[in-house]
Protein backbone atom coordinates (compact mmCIF):
# COMPACT_ATOMS: atom_id res chain seq x y z
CA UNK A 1 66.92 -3.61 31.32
CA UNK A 2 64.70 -6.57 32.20
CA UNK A 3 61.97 -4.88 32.86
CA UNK A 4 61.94 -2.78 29.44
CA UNK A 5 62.48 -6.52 27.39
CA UNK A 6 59.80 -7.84 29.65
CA UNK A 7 57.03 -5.00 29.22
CA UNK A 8 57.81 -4.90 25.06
CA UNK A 9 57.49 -8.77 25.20
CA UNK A 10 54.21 -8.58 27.12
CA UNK A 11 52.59 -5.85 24.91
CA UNK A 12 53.89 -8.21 22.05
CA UNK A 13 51.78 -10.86 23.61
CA UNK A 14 48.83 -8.67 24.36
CA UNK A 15 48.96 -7.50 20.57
CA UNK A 16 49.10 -10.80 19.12
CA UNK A 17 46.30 -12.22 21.60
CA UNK A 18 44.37 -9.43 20.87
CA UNK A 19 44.57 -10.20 16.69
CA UNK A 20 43.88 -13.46 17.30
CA UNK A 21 40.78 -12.94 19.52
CA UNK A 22 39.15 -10.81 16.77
CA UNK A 23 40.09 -13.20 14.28
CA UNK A 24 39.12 -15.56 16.18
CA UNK A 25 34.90 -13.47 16.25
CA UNK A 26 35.39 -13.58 12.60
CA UNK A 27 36.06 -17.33 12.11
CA UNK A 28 33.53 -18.92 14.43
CA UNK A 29 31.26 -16.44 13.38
CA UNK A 30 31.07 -14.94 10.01
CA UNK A 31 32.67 -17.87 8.03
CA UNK A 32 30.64 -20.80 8.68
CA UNK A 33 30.21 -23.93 6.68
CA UNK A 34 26.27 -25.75 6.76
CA UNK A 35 27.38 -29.46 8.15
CA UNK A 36 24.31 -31.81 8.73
CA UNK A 37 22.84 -30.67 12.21
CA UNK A 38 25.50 -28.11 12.75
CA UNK A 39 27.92 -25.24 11.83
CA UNK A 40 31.05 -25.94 10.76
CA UNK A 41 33.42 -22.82 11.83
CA UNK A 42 37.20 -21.69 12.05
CA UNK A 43 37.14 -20.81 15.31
CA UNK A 44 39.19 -23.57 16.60
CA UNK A 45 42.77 -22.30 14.75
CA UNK A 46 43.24 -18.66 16.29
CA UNK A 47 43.22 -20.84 19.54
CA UNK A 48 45.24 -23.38 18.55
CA UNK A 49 47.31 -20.42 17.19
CA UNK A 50 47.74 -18.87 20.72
CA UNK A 51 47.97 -21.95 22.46
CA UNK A 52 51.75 -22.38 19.99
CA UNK A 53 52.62 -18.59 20.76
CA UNK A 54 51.49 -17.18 23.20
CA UNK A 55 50.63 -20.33 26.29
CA UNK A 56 47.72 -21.41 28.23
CA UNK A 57 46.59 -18.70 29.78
CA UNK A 58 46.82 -16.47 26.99
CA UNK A 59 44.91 -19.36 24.41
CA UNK A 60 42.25 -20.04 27.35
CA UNK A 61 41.71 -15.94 27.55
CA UNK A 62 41.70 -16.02 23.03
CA UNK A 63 38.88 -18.79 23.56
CA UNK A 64 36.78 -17.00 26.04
CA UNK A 65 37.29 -13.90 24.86
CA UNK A 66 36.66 -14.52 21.24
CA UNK A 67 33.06 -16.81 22.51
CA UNK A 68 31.84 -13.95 24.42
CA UNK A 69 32.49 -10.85 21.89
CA UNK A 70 30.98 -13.30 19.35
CA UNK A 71 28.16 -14.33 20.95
CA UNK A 72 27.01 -10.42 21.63
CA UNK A 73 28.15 -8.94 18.47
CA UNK A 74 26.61 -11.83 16.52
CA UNK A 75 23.98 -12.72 18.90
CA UNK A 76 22.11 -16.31 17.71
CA UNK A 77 19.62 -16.29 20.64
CA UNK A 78 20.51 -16.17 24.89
CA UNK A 79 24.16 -15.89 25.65
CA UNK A 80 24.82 -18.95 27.65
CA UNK A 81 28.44 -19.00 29.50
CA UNK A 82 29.13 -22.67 29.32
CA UNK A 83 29.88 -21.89 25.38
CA UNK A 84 32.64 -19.77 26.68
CA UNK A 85 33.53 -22.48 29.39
CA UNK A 86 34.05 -25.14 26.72
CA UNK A 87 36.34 -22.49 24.62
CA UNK A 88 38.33 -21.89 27.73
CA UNK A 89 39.01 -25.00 28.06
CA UNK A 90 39.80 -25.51 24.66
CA UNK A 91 42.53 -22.98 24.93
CA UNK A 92 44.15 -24.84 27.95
CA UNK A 93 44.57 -27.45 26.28
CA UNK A 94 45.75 -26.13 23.14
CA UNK A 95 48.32 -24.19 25.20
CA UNK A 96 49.73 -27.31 27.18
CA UNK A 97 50.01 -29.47 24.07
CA UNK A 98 51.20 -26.94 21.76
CA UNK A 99 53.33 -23.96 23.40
CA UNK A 100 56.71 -23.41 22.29
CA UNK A 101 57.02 -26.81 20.51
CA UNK A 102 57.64 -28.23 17.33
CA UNK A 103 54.67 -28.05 15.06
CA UNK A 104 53.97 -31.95 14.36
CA UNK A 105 51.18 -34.18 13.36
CA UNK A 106 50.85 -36.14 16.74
CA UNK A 107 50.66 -32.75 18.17
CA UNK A 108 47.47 -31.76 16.41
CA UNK A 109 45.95 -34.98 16.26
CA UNK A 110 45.70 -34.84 20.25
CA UNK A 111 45.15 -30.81 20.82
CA UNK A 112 42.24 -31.54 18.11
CA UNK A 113 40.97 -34.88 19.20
CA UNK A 114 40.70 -33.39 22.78
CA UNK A 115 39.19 -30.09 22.02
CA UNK A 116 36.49 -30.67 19.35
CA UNK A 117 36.13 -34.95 19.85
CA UNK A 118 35.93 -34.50 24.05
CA UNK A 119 35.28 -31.24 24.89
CA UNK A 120 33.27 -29.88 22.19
CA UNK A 121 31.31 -32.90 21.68
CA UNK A 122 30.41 -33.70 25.09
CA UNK A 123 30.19 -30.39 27.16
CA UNK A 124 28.54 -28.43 24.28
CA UNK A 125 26.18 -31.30 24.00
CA UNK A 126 25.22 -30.94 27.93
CA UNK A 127 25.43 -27.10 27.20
CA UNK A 128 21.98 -27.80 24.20
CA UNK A 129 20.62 -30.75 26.55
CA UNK A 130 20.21 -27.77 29.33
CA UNK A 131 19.26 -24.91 27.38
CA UNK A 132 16.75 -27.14 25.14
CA UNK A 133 15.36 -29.66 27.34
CA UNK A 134 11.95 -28.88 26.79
CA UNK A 135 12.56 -29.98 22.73
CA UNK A 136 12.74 -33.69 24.98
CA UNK A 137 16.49 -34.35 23.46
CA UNK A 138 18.59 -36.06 26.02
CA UNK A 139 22.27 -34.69 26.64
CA UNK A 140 22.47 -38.73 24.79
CA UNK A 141 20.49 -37.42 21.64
CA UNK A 142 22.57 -34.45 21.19
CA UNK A 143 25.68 -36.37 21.42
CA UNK A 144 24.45 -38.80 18.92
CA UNK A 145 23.42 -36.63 16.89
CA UNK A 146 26.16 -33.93 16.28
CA UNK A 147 28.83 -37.00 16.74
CA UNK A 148 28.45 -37.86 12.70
CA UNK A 149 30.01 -33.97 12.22
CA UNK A 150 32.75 -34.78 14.23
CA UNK A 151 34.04 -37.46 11.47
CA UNK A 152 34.31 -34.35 9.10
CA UNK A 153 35.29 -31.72 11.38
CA UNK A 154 38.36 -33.58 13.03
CA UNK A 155 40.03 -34.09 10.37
CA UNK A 156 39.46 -31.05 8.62
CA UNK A 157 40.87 -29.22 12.06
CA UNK A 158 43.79 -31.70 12.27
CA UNK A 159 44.67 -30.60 8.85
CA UNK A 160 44.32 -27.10 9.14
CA UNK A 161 45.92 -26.49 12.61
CA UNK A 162 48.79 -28.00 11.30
CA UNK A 163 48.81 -26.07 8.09
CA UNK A 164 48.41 -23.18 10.03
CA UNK A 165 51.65 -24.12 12.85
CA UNK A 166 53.84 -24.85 9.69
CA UNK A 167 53.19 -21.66 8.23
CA UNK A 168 53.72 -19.85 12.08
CA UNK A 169 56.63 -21.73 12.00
CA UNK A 170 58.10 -20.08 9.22
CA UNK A 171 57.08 -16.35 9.69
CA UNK A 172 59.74 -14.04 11.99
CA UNK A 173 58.42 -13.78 15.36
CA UNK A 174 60.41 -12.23 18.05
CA UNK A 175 62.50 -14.78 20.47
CA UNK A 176 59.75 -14.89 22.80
CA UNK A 177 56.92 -16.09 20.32
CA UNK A 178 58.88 -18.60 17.99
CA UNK A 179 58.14 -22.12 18.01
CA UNK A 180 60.58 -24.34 17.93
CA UNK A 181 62.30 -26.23 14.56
C-alpha cells in the first residue's frame, strides 16, 4: 500500500512541478515589464511556488528547468548556463525557507531578499561582467547599475510571493502538498 500512496504522490509532484516549470517559461519570458536598465519578469513566483509545495529539489529543478526551456524557446542571444545556475539556486533557497510552512511575511521578505537582492543581483551581475566584458563594464558597474531595479523589484516580489502563498494556502491540495495554517 505504501508504495501505491507513494508513486500517486510522486506523479502529483511531477505534475505540479511540471505546471509550474511552464508557467514558470511564460512568466520570465513572455510577460515582462521595461524597468530602467532591465526586465522586470514573474519568473521568481512559480519558484517560490515549488519551493512551498513541492521542496528544494523539486523548486531548484522548476528554476533550472524553466531558465533553460526559456532561454531556447525564447532565445535573446547565446545561452549562457550560469543564468540557470543562479535560478537553481534560487529554488534552493526558496525550498529551505518556504517548504511545508506557514505562508508569512518574514518568510518572503528573506526567500526574496536572498534570491533577487543576493543572488540575482550579484551572480547575474558576474554572469553580464563575463559575457560582456569587452563593453569595458566591471562586474562593479553592472552591480551598480541594475542595483536601483532592485528597490522596485523586491518589494514588488515580496508582495506577490506572498499573495501568491496565501492564495496556495487556501486551494485543496492533497496531504502531501498543503502548507501549513
Amino acid at each position: 500500500m505504501y508504495a501505491k500512496n507513494n508513486t500517486r504522490s510522486n506523479i502529483e509532484k511531477l505534475t505540479i512541478a511540471a505546471m509550474l516549470v511552464a508557467l514558470q517559461v511564460v512568466l520570465a519570458n513572455v510577460l515582462q515589464v521595461p524597468l530602467m536598465e532591465k526586465q522586470y519578469n514573474f519568473g521568481f513566483i512559480p519558484i517560490a511556488a515549488a519551493g512551498a509545495l513541492l521542496g528544494a529539489p523539486w523548486a531548484m529543478a522548476v528554476g533550472a528547468l524553466g531558465d533553460f526551456l526559456g532561454a531556447h524557446i525564447f532565445p535573446q542571444g547565446a545561452y549562457f548556463p550560469g543564468f540557470t545556475l543562479t535560478n537553481l539556486l534560487v529554488g534552493l533557497v526558496c525550498g529551505l525557507v518556504l517548504y511545508r510552512k506557514k505562508p508569512s511575511l518574514i518568510r518572503c521578505i528573506i526567500v526574496v531578499a536572498v534570491s533577487l537582492a543576493g543572488l540575482n543581483l550579484f551572480l547575474n551581475s558576474l554572469w553580464l561582467s563575463i559575457l560582456y566584458s569587452s563593453n569595458g563594464r566591471s562586474y562593479w558597474g553592472w552591480v551598480v547599475m541594475r542595483a536601483p531595479n532592485y528597490l522596485i523589484e523586491v518589494p514588488a516580489n515580496i508582495l506577490l510571493t506572498f499573495l501568491t502563498l496565501q492564495g496556495l494556502k487556501k486551494m485543496k491540495l492533497p496531504a502531501t502538498l498543503a502548507l501549513r495554517d
